[in-house]
Protein backbone atom coordinates (compact mmCIF):
# COMPACT_ATOMS: atom_id res chain seq x y z
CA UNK A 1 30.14 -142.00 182.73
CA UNK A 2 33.11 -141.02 180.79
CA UNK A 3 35.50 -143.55 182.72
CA UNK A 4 33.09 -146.41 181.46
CA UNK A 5 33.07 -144.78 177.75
CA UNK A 6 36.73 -144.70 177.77
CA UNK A 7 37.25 -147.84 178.98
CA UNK A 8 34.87 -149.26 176.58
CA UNK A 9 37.11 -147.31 174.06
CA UNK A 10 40.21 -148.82 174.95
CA UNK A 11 38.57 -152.24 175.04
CA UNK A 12 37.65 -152.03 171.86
CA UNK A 13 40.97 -150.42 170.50
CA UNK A 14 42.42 -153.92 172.42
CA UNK A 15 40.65 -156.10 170.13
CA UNK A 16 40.84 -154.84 167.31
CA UNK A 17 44.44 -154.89 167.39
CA UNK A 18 44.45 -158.27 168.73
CA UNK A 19 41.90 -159.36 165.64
CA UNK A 20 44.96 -157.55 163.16
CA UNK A 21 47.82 -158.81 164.79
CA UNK A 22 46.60 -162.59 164.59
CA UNK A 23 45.62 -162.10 160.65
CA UNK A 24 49.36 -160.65 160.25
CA UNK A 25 50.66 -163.84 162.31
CA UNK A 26 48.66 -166.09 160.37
CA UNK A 27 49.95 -164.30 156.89
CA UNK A 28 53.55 -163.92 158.38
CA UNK A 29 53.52 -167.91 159.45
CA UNK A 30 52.60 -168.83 155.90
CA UNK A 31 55.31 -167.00 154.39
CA UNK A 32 58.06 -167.19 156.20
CA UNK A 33 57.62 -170.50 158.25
CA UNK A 34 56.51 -170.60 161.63
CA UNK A 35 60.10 -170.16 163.46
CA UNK A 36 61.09 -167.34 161.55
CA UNK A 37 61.93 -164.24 163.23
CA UNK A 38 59.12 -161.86 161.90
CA UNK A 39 57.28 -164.59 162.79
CA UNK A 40 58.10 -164.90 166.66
CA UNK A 41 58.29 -160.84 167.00
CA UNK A 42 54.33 -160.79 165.71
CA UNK A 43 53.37 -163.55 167.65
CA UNK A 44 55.51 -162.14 171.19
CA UNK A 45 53.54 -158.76 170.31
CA UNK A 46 49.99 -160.18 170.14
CA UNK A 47 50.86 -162.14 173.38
CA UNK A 48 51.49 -159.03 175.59
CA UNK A 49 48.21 -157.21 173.59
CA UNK A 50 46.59 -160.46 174.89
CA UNK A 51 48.29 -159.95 178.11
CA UNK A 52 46.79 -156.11 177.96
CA UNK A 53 43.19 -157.50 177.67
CA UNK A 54 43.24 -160.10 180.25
CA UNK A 55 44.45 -157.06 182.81
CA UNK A 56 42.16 -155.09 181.66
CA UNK A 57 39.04 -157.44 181.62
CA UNK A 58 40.20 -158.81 185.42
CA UNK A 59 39.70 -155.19 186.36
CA UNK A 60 36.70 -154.61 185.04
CA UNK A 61 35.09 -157.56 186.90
CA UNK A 62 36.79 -156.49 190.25
């Protein structure tokens, strides 16, 4: 039972940072203009949290 809980855990911990990294891409975008370098780094990090989820939901189902 404690696998599932800590999955669930880790999940959650998954989206949430997804869920903050888009606001900060969104706010960063805005600011600085959507090629801008902060902008690309925050956008290249959500992408491999993204990539992180995927993995981990394609697991899950398996």
């Amino acid at each position: 039972m404690q696998n599932i809980s800590k999955e669930t855990e880790d999940i959650k911990e998954l989206l949430n940072m997804i869920d903050y990294l888009r606001d900060e891409l969104v706010k960063i975008a805005l600011n600085e203009g959507f090629s801008s370098p902060n902008t690309i780094q925050t956008s290249q990090l959500l992408d491999s949290y993204l990539v992180q989820y995927q993995r981990v939901c394609t697991k899950k189902n398996d």
